[in-house]
N, C-alpha and C. Protein backbone atom coordinates (compact mmCIF):
# COMPACT_ATOMS: atom_id res chain seq x y z
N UNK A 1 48.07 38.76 -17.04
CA UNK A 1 46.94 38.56 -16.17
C UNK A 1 45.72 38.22 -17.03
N UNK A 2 45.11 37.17 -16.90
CA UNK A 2 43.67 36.48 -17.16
C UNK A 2 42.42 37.56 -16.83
N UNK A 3 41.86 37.80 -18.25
CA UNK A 3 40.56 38.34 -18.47
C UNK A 3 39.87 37.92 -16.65
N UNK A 4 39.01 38.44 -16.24
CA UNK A 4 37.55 37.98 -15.25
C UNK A 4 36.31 37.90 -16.08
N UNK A 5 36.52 38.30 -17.39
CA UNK A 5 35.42 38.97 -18.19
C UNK A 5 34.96 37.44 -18.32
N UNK A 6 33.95 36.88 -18.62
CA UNK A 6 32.87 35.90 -18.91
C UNK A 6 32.70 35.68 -20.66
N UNK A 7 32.69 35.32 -21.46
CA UNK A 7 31.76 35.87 -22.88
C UNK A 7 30.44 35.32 -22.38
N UNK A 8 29.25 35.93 -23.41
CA UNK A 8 27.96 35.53 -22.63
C UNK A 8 27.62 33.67 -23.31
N UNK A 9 28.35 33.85 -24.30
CA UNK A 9 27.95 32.33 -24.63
C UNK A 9 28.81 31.14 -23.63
N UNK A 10 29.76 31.76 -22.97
CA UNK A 10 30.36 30.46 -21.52
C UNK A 10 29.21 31.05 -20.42
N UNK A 11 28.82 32.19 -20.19
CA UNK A 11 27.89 32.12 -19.28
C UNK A 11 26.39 30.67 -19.67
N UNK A 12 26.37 31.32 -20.81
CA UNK A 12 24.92 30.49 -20.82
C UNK A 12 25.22 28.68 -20.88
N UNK A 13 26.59 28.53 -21.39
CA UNK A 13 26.99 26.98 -21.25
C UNK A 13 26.67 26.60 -20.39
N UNK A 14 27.34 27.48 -18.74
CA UNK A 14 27.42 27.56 -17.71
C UNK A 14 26.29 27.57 -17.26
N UNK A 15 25.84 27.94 -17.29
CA UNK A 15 24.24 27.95 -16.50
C UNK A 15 23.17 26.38 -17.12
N UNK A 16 23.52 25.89 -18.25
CA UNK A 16 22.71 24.74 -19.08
C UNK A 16 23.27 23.52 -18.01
N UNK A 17 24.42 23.67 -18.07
CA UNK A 17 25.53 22.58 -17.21
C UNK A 17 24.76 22.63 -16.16
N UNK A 18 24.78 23.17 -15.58
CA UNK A 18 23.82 23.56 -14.12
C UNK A 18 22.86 22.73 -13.62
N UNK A 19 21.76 23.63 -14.55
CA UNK A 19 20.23 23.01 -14.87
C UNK A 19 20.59 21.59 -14.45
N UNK A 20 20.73 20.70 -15.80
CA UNK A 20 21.14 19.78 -16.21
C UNK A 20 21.81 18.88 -15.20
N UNK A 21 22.56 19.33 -14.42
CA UNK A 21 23.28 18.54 -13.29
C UNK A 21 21.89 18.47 -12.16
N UNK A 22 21.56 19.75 -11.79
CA UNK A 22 20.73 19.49 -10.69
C UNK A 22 19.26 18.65 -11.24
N UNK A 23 19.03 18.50 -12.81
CA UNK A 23 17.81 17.75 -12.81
C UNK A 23 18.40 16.41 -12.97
N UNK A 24 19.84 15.76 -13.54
CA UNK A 24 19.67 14.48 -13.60
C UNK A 24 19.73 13.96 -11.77
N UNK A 25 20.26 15.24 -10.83
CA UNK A 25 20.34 14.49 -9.48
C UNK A 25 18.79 14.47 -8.87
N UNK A 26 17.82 15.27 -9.33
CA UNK A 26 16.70 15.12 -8.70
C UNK A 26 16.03 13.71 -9.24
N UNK A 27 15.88 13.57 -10.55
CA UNK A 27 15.89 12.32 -11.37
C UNK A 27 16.08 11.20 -10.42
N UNK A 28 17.39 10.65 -10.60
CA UNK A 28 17.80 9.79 -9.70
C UNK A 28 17.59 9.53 -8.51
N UNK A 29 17.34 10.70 -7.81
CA UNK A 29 17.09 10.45 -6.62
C UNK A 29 15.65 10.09 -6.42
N UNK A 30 14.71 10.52 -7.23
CA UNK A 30 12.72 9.65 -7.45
C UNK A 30 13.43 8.48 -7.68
N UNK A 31 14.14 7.89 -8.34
CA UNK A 31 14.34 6.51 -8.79
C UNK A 31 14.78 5.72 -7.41
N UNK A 32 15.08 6.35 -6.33
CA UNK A 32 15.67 4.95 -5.19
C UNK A 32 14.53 4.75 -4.47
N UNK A 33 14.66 3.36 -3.86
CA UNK A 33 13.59 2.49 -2.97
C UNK A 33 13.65 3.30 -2.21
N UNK A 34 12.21 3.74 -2.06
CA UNK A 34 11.29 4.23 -1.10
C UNK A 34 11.35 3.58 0.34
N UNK A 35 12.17 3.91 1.25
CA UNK A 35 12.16 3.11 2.40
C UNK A 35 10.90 4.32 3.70
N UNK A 36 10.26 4.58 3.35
CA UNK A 36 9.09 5.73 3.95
C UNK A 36 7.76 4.30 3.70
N UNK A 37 7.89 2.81 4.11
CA UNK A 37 6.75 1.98 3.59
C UNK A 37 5.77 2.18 4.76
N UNK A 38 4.70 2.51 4.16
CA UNK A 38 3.38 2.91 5.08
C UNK A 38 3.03 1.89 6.44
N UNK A 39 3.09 2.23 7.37
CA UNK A 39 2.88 1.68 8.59
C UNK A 39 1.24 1.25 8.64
N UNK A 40 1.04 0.05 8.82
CA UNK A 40 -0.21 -0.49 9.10
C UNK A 40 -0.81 -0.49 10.82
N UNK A 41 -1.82 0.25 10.81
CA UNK A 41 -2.32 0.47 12.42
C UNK A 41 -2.08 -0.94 13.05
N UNK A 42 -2.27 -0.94 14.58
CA UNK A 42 -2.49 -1.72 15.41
C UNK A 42 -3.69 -1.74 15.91
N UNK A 43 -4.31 -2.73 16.10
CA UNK A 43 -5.94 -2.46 16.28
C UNK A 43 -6.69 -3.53 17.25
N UNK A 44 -7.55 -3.29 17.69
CA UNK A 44 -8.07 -4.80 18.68
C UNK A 44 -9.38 -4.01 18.91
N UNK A 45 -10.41 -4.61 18.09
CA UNK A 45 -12.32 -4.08 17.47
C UNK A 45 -12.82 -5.81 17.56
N UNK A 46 -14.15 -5.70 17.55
CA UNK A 46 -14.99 -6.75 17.37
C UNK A 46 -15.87 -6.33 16.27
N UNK A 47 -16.32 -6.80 15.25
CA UNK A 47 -17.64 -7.15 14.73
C UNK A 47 -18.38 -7.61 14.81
N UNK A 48 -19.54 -7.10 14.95
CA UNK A 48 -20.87 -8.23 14.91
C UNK A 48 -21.20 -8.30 13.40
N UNK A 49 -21.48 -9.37 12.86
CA UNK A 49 -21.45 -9.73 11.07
C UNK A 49 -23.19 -9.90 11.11
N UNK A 50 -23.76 -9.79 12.03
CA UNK A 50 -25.57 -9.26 11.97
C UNK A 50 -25.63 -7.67 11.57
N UNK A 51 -24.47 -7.05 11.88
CA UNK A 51 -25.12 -5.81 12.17
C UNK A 51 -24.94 -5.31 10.34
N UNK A 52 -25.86 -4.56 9.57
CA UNK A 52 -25.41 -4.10 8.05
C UNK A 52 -24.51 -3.94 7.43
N UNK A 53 -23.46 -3.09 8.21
CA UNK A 53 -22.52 -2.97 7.11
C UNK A 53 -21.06 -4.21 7.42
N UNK A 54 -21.44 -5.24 8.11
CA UNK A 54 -21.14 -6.29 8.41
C UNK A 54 -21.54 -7.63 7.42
N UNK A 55 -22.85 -7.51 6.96
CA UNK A 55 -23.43 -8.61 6.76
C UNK A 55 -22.43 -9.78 5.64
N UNK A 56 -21.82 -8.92 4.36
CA UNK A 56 -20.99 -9.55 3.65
C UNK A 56 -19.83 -10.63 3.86
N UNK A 57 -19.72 -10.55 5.45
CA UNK A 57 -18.84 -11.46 5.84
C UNK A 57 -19.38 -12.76 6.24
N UNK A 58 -20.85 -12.91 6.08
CA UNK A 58 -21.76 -14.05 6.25
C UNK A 58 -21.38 -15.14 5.45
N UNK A 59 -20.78 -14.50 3.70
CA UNK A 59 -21.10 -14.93 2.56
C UNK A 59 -19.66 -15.49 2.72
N UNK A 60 -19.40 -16.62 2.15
CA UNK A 60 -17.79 -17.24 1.90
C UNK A 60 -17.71 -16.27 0.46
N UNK A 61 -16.19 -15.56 0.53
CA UNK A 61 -15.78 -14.50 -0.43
C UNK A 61 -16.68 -13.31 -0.27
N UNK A 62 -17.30 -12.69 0.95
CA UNK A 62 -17.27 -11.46 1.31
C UNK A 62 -16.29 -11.06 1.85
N UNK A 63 -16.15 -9.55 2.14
CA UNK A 63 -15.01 -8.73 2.45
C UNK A 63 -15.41 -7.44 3.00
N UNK A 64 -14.79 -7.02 4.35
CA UNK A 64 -15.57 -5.59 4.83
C UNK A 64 -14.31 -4.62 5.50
N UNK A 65 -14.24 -3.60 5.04
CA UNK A 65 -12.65 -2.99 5.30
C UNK A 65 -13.18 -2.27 6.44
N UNK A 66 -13.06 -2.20 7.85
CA UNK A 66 -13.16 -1.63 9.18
C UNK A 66 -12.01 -1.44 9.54
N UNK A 67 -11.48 -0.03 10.16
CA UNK A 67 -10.04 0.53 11.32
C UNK A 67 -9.17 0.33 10.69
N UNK A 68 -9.29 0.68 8.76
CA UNK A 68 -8.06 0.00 7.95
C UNK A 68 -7.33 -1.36 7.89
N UNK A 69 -7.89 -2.21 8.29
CA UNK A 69 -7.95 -3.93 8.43
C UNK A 69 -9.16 -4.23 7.04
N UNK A 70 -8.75 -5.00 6.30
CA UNK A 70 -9.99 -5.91 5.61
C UNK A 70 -10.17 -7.30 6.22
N UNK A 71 -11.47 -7.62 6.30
CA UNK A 71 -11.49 -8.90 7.18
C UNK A 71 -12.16 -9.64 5.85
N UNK A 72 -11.96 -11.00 5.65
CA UNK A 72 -12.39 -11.77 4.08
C UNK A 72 -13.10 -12.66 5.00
N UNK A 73 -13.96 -13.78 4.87
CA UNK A 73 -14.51 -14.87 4.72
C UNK A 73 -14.06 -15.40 3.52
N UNK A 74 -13.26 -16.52 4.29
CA UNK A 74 -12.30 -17.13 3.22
C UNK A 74 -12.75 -18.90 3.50
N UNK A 75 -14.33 -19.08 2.54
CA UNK A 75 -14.84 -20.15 2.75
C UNK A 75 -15.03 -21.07 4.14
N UNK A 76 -15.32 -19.58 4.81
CA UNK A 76 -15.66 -20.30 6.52
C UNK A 76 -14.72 -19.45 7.50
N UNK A 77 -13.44 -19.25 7.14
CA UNK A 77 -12.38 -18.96 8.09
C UNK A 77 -12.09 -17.85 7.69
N UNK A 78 -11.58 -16.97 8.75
CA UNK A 78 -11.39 -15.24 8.44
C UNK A 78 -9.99 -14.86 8.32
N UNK A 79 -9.89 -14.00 7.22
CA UNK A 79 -8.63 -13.49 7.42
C UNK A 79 -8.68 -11.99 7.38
N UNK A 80 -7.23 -11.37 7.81
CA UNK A 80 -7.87 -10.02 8.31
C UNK A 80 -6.13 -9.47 7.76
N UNK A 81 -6.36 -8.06 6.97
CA UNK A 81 -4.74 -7.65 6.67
C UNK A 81 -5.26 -6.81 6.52
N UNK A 82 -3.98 -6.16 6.50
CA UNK A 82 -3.59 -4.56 6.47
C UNK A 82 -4.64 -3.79 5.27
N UNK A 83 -5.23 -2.78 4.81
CA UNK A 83 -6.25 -2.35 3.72
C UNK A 83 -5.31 -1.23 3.52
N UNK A 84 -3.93 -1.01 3.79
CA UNK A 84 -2.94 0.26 3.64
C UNK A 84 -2.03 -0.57 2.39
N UNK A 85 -1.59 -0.50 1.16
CA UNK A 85 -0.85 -1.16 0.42
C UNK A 85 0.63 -0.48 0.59
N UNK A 86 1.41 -1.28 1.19
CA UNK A 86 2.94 -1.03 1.53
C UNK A 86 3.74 0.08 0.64
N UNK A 87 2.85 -0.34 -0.95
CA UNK A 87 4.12 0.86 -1.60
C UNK A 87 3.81 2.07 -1.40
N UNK A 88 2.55 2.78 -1.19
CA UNK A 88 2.39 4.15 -0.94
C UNK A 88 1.40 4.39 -0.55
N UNK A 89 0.53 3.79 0.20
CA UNK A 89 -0.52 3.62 1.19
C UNK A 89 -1.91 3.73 0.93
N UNK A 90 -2.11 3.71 -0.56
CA UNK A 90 -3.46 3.50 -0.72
C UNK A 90 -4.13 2.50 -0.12
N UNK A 91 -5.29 2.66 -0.19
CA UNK A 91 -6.80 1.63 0.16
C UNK A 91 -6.56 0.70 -0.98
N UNK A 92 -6.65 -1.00 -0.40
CA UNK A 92 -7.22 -2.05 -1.20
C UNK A 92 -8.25 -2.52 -1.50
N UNK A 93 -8.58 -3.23 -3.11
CA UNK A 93 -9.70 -3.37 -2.87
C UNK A 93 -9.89 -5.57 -3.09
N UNK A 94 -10.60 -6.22 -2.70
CA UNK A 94 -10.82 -7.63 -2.53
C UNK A 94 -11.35 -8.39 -3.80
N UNK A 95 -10.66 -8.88 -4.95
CA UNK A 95 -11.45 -9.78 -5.57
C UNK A 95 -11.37 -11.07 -5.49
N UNK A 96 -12.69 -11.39 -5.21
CA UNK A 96 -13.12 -12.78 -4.55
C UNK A 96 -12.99 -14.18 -5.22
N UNK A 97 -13.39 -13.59 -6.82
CA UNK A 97 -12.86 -14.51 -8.04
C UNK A 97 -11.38 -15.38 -7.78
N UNK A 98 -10.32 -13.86 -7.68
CA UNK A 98 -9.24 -14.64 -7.70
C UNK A 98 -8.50 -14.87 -6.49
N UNK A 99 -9.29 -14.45 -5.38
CA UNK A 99 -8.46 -13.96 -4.20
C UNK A 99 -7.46 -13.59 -3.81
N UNK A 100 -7.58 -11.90 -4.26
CA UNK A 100 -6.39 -11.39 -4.61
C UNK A 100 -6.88 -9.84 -3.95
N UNK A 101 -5.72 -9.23 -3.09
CA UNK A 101 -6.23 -7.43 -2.79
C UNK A 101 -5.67 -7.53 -3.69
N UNK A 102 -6.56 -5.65 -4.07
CA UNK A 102 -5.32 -5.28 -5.28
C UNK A 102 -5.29 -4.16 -5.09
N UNK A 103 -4.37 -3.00 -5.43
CA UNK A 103 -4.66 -1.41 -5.28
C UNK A 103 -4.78 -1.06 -6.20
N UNK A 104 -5.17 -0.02 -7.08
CA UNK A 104 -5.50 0.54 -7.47
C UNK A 104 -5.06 1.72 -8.24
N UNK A 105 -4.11 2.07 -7.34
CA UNK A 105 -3.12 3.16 -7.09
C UNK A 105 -2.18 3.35 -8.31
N UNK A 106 -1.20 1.77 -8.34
CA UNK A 106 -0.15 1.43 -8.88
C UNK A 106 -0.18 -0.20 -9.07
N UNK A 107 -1.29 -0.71 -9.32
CA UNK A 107 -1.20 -2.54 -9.58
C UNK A 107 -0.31 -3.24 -8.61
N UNK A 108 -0.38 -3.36 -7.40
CA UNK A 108 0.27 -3.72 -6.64
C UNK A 108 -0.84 -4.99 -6.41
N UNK A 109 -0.51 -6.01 -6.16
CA UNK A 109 -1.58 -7.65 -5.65
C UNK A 109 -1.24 -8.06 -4.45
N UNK A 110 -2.08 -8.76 -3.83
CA UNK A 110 -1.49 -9.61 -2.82
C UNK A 110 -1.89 -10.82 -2.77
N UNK A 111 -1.52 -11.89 -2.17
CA UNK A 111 -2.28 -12.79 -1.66
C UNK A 111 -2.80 -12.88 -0.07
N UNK A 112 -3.80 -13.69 0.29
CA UNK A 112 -4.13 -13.97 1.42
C UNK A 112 -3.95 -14.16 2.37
N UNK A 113 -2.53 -14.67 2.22
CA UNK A 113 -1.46 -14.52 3.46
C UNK A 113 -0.39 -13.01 3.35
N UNK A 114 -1.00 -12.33 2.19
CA UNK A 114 -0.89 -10.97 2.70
C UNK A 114 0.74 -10.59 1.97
N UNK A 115 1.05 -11.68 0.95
CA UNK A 115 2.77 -12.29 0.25
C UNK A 115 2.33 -10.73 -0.89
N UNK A 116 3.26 -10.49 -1.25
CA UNK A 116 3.42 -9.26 -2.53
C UNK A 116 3.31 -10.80 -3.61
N UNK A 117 2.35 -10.37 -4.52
CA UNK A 117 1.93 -11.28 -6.10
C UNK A 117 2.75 -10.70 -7.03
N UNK A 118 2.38 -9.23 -7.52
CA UNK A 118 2.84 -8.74 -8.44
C UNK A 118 2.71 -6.69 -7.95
N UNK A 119 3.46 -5.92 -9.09
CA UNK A 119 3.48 -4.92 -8.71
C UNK A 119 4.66 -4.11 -7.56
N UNK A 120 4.45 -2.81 -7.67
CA UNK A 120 5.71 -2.34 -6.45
C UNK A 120 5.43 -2.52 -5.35
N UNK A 121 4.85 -3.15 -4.84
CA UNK A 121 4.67 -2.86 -3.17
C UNK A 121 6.01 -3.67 -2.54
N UNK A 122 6.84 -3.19 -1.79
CA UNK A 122 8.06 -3.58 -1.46
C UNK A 122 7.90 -4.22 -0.20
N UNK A 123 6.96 -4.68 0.67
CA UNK A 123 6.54 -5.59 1.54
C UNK A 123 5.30 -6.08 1.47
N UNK A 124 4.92 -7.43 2.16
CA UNK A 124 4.18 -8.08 2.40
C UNK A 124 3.29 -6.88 3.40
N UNK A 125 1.60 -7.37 3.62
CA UNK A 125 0.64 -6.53 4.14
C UNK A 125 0.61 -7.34 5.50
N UNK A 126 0.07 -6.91 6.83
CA UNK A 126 0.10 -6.49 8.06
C UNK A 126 -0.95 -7.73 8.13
N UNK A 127 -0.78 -8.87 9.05
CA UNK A 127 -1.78 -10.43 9.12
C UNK A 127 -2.17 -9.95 10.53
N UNK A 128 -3.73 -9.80 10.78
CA UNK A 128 -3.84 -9.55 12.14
C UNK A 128 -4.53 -10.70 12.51
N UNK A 129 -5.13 -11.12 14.19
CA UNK A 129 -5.71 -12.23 14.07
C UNK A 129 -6.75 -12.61 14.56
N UNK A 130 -8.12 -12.90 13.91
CA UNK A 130 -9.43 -13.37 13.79
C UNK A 130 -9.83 -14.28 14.63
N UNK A 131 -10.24 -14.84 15.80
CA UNK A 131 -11.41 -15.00 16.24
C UNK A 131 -12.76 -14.64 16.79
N UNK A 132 -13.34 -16.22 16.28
CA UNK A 132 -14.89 -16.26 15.74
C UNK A 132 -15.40 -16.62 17.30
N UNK A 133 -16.69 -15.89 17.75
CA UNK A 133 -17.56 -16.39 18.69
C UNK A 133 -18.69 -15.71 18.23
N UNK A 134 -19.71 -17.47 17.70
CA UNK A 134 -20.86 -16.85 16.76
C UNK A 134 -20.71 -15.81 16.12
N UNK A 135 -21.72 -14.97 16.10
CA UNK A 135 -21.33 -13.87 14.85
C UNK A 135 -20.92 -12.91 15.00
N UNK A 136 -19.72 -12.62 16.31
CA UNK A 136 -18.72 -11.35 16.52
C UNK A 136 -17.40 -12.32 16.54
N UNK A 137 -16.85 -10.89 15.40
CA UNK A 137 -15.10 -11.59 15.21
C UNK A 137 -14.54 -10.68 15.64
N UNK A 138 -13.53 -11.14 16.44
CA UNK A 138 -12.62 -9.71 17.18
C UNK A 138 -11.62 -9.98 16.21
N UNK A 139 -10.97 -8.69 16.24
CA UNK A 139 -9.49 -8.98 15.40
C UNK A 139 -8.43 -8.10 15.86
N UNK A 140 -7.40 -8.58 16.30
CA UNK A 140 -6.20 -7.81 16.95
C UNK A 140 -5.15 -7.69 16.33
N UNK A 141 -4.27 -7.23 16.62
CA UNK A 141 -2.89 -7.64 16.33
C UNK A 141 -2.35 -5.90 16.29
């Protein structure tokens, strides 16, 4: 009949093995695509671009983030996307130079039509849609 007895040095093998198993599975498991991608509101607001914290959208390459939507003046014509960045939902921010969101978060880019540039963001951002009557832009979607 077979010892039950343990020695303490197979206990402690035993227990390293362990550890070790349950951290390479936690490991791996941070490593898979994030399918939890941040939901961009649905929204239907007007702006008036007289009123202050409006005014920047006067300017071709201003930008004003309202109801989590950024709305751009994109040399006359408006565009309006999601301000939630797909890979883990930070706030974007607009540079006008290159016309590009970008987050902040984790270097995630976009372009204007809202396409993933560079970075993790694992979808394209939320295109809502802009019309102009004089200087209130509604934007829905």
């Amino acid at each position: 009949m077979q010892s039950l007895i343990m020695e303490r040095k197979d206990f402690i093998q035993g227990i390293a093995v362990c550890v070790a198993a349950g951290t390479l599975t936690s490991f791996l498991a941070s490593c898979q695509k994030n399918n939890n991608t941040p939901s961009a509101p649905v929204v239907d607001f007007t702006l008036d671009m007289n009123a202050s914290p409006n005014t920047a959208l006067l300017s071709s390459g201003g930008a004003v983030v309202s109801n989590q939507v950024m709305i751009i003046n994109n040399s006359g014509s408006y565009v309006a996307l999601s301000d939630i960045c797909t890979h883990q939902g930070c706030s974007l921010g607009y540079a006008s130079s290159s016309q590009q969101l970008q987050c902040g978060c984790h270097g995630g880019t976009f372009s204007l039509d809202g396409s993933v540039i560079a970075g993790p963001p694992p979808s394209s951002l939320k295109k809502y849609t802009v019309s102009r009557n004089g200087n209130i832009l509604h934007v829905s979607g």
